[in-house]
N, C-alpha and C. Protein backbone atom coordinates (compact mmCIF):
# COMPACT_ATOMS: atom_id res chain seq x y z
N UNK A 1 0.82 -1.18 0.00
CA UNK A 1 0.00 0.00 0.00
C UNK A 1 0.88 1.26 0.00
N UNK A 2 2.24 1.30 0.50
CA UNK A 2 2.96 2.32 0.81
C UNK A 2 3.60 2.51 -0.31
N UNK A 3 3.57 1.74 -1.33
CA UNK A 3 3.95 2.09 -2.68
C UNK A 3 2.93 2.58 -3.79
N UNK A 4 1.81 2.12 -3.75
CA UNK A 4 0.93 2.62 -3.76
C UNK A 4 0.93 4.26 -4.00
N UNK A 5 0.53 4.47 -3.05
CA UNK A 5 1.08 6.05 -2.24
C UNK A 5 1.94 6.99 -2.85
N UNK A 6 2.98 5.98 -2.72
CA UNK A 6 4.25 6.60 -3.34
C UNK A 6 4.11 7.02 -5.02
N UNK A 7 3.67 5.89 -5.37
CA UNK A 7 2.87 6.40 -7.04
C UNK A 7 1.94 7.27 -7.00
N UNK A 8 1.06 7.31 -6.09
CA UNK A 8 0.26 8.56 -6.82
C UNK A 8 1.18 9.55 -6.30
N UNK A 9 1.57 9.67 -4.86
CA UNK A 9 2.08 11.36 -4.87
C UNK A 9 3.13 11.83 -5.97
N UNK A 10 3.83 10.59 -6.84
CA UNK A 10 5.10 11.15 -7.66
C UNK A 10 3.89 11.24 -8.87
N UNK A 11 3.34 10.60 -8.96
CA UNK A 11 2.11 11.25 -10.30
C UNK A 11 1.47 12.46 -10.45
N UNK A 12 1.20 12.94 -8.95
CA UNK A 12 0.16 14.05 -8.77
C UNK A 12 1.27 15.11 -8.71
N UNK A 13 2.92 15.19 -7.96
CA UNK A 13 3.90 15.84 -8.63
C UNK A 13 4.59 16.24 -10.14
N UNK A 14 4.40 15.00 -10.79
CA UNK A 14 4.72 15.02 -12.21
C UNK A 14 3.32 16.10 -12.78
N UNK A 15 2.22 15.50 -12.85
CA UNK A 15 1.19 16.04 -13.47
C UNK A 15 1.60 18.19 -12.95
N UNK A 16 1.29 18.24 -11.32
CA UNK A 16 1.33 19.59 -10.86
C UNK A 16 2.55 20.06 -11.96
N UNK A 17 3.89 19.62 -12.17
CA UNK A 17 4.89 19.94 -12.76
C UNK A 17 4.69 20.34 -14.47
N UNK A 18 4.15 19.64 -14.58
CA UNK A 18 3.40 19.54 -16.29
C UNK A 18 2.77 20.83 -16.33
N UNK A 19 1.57 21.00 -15.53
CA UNK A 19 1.04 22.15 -15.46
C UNK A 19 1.49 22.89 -15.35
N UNK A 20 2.19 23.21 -14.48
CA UNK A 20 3.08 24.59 -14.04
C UNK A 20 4.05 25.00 -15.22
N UNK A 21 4.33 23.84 -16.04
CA UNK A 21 5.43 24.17 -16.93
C UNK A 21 4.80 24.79 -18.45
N UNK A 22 3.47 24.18 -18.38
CA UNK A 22 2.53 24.34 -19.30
C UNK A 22 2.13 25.94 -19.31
N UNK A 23 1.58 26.63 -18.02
CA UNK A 23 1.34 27.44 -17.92
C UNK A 23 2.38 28.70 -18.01
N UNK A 24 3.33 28.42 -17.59
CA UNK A 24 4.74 29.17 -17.90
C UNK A 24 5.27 29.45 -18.79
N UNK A 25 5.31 28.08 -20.04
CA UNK A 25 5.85 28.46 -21.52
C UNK A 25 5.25 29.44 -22.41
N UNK A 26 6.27 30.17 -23.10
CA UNK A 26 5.74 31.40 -23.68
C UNK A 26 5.41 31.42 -24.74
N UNK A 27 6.04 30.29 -25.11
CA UNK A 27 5.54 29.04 -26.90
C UNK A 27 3.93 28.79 -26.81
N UNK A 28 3.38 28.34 -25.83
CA UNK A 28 1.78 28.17 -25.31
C UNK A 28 1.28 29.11 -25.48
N UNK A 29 1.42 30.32 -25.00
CA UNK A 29 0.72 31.23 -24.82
C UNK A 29 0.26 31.46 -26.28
N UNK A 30 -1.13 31.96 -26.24
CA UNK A 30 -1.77 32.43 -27.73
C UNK A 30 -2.46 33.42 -26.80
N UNK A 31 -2.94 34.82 -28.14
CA UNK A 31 -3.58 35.95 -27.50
C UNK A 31 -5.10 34.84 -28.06
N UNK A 32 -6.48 35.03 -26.89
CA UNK A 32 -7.32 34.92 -26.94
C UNK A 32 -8.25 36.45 -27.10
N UNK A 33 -9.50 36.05 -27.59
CA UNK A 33 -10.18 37.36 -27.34
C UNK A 33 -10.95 37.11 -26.00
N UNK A 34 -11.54 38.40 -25.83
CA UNK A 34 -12.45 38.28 -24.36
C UNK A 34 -13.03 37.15 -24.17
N UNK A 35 -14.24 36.87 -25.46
CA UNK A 35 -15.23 35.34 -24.87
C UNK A 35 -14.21 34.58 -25.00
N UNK A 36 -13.12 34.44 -25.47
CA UNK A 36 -12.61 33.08 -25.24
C UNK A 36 -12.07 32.54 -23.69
N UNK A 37 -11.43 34.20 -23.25
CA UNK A 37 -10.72 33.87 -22.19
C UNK A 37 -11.93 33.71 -20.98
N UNK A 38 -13.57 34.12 -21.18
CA UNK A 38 -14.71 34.22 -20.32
C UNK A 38 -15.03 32.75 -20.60
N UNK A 39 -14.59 32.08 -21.89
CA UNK A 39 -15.38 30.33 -21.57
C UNK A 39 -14.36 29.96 -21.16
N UNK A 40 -12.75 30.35 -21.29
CA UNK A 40 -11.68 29.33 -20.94
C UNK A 40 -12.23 29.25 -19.18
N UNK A 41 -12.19 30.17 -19.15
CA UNK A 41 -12.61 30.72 -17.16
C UNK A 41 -13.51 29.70 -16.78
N UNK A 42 -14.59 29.74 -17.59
CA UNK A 42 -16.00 28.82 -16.72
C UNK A 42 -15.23 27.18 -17.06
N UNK A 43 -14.74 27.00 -18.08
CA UNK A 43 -14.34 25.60 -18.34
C UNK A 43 -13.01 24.89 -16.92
N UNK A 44 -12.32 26.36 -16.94
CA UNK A 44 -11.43 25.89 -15.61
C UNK A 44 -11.88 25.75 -14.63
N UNK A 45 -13.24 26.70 -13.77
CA UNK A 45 -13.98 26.74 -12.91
C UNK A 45 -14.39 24.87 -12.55
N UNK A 46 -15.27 24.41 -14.02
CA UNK A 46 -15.66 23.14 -13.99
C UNK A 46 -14.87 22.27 -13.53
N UNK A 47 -13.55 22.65 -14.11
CA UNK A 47 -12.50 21.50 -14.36
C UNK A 47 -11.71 21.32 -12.90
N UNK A 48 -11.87 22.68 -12.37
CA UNK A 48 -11.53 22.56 -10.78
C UNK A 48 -12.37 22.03 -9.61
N UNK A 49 -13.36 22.23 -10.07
CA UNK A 49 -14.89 21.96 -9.13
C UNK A 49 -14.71 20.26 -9.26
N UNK A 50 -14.47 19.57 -10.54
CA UNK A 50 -14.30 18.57 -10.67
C UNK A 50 -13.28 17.85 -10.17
N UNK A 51 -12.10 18.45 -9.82
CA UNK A 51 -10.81 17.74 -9.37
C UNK A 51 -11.04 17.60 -7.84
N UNK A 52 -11.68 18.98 -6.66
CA UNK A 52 -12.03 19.15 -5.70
C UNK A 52 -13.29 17.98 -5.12
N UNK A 53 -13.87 17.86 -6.33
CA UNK A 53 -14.95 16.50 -6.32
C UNK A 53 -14.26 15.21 -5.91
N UNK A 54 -13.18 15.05 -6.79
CA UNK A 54 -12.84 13.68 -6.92
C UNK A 54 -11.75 13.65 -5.83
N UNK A 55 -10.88 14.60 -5.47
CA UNK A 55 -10.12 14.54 -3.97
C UNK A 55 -11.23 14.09 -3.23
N UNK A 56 -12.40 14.29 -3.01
CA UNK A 56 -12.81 14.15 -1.83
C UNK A 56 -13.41 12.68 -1.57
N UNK A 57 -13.90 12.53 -3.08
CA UNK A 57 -14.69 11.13 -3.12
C UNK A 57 -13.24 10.11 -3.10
N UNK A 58 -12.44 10.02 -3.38
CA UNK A 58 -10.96 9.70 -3.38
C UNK A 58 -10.43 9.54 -1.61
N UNK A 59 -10.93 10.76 -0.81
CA UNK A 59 -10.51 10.58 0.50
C UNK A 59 -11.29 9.66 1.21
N UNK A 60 -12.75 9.88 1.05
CA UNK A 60 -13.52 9.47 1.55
C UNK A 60 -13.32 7.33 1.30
N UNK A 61 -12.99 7.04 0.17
CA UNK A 61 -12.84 5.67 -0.19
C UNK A 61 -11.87 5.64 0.55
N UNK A 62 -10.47 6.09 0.77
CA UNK A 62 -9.54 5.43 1.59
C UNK A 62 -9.64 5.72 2.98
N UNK A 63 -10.09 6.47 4.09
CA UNK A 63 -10.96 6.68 4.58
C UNK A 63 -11.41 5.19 5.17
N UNK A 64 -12.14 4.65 4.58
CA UNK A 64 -13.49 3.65 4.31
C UNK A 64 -12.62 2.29 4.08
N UNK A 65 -11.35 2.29 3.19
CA UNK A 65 -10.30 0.96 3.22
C UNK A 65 -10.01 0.69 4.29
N UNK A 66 -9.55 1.87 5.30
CA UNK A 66 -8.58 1.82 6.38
C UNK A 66 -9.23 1.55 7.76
N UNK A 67 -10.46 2.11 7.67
CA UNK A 67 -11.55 1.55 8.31
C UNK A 67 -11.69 0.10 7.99
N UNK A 68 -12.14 -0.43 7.36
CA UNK A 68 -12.12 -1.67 7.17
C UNK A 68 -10.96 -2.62 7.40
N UNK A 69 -9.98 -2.00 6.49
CA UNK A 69 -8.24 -2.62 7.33
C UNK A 69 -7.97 -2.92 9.19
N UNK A 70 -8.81 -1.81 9.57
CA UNK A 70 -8.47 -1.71 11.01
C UNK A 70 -9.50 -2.31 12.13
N UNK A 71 -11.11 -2.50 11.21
CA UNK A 71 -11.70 -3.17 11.73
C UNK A 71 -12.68 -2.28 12.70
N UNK A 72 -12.74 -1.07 12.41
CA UNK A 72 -13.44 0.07 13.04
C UNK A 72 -14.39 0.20 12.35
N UNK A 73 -16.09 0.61 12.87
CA UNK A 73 -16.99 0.86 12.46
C UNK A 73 -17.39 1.90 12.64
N UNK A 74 -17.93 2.71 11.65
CA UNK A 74 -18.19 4.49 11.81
C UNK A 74 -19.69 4.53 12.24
N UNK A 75 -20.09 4.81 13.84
CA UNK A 75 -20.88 4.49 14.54
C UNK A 75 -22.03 5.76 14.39
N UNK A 76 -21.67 7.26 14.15
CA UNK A 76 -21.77 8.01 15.03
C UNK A 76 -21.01 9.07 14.36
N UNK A 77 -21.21 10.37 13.68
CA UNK A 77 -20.40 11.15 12.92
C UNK A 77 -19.85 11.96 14.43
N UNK A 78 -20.22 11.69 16.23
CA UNK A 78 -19.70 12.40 16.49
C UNK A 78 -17.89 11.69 16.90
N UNK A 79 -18.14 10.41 16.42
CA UNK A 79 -17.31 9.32 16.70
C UNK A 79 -16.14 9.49 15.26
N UNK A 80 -16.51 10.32 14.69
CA UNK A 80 -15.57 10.02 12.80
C UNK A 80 -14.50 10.26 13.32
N UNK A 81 -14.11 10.99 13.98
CA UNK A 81 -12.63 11.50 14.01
C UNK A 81 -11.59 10.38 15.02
N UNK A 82 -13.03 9.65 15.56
CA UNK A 82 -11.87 8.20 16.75
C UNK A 82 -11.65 7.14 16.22
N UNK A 83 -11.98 7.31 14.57
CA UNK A 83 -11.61 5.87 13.64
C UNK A 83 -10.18 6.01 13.51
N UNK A 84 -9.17 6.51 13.53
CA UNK A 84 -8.00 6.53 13.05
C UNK A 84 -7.06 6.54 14.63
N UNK A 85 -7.17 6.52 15.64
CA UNK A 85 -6.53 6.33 16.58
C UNK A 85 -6.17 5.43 17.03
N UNK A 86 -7.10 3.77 16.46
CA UNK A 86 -6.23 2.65 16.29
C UNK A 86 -6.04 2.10 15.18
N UNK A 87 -5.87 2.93 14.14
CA UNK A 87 -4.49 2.06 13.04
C UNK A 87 -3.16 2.20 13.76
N UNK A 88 -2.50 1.52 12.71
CA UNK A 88 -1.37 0.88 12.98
C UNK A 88 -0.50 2.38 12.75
N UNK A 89 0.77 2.61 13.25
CA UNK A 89 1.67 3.63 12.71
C UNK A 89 1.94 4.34 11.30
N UNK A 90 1.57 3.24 10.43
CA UNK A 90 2.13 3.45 9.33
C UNK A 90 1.22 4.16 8.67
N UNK A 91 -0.37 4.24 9.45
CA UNK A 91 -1.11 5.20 8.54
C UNK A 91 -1.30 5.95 9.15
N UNK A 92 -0.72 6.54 10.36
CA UNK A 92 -1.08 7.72 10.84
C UNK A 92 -0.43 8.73 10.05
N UNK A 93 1.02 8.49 9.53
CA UNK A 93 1.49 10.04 8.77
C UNK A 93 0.77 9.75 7.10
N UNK A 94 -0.41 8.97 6.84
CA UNK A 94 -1.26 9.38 5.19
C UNK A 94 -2.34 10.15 5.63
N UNK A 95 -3.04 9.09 7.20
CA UNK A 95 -4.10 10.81 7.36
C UNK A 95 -3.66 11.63 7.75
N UNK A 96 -2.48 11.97 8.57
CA UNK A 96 -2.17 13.58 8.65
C UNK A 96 -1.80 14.36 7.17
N UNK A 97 -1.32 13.41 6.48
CA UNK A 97 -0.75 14.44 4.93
C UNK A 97 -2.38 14.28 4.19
N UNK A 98 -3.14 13.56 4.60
CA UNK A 98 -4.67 13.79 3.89
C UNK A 98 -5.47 15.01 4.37
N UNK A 99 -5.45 14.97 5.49
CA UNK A 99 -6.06 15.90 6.16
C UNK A 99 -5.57 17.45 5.63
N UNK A 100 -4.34 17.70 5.64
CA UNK A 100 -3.65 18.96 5.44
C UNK A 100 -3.69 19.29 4.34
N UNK A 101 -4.07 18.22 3.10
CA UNK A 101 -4.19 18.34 1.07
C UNK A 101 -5.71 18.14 1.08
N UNK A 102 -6.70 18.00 2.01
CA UNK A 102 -8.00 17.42 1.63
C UNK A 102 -8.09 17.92 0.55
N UNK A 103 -8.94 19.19 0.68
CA UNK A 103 -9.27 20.09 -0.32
C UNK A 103 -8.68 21.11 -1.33
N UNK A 104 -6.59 20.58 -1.69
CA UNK A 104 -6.37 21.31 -2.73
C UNK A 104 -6.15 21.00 -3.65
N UNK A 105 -5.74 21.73 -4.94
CA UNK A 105 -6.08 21.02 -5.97
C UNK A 105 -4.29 20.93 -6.61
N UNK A 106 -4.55 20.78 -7.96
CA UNK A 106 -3.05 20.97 -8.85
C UNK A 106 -3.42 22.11 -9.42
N UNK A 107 -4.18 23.22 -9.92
CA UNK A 107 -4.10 24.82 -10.76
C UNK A 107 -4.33 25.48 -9.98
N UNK A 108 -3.42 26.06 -9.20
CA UNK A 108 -3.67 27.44 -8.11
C UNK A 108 -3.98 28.64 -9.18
């Protein structure tokens, strides 16, 4: 599983990197007119709303593995936060780095 891991975060680095490099090159750049750059806007809006979607539905499944891995049942939403106090070590530092990325994305 810890490799796992290790693949997506060097994926979700590569990809952020792509972007960033994408957005930077001056070869890319084309002049748009206004509506273009007003649909590029709503299309990024989507395209972010969508990535923020899928982090979450994404957290929520592993979340729900690790629960199950550990044999904890989510009783009680005032109980959500005492599912992770008995895993094992090795997943306490993925929900702390989950918790702190829940909700960001790769296009600042």
């Amino acid at each position: 599983m810890e490799h796992d891991i290790n693949a997506y975060m060097a994926s979700r680095k590569k990809a952020y990197k792509m972007i960033k490099k994408y957005i930077n090159n001056k070869k890319g750049a084309k002049q748009f007119s206004p509506k273009a750059v007003l649909d590029m806007g709503q299309d990024l809006k989507t395209i972010t709303d969508t990535l923020k979607e899928a982090e979450a539905i994404g957290f929520s499944v592993l979340k729900s593995v690790m629960m199950l891995i550990s044999g904890e049942k989510a009783s009680s939403k005032a109980e959500a936060g005492h599912w992770f106090q008995n895993l094992p070590f090795q997943f306490e530092y993925i929900l702390r780095w989950i918790k702190k990325t829940k909700f960001r994305t790769l296009a600042y």
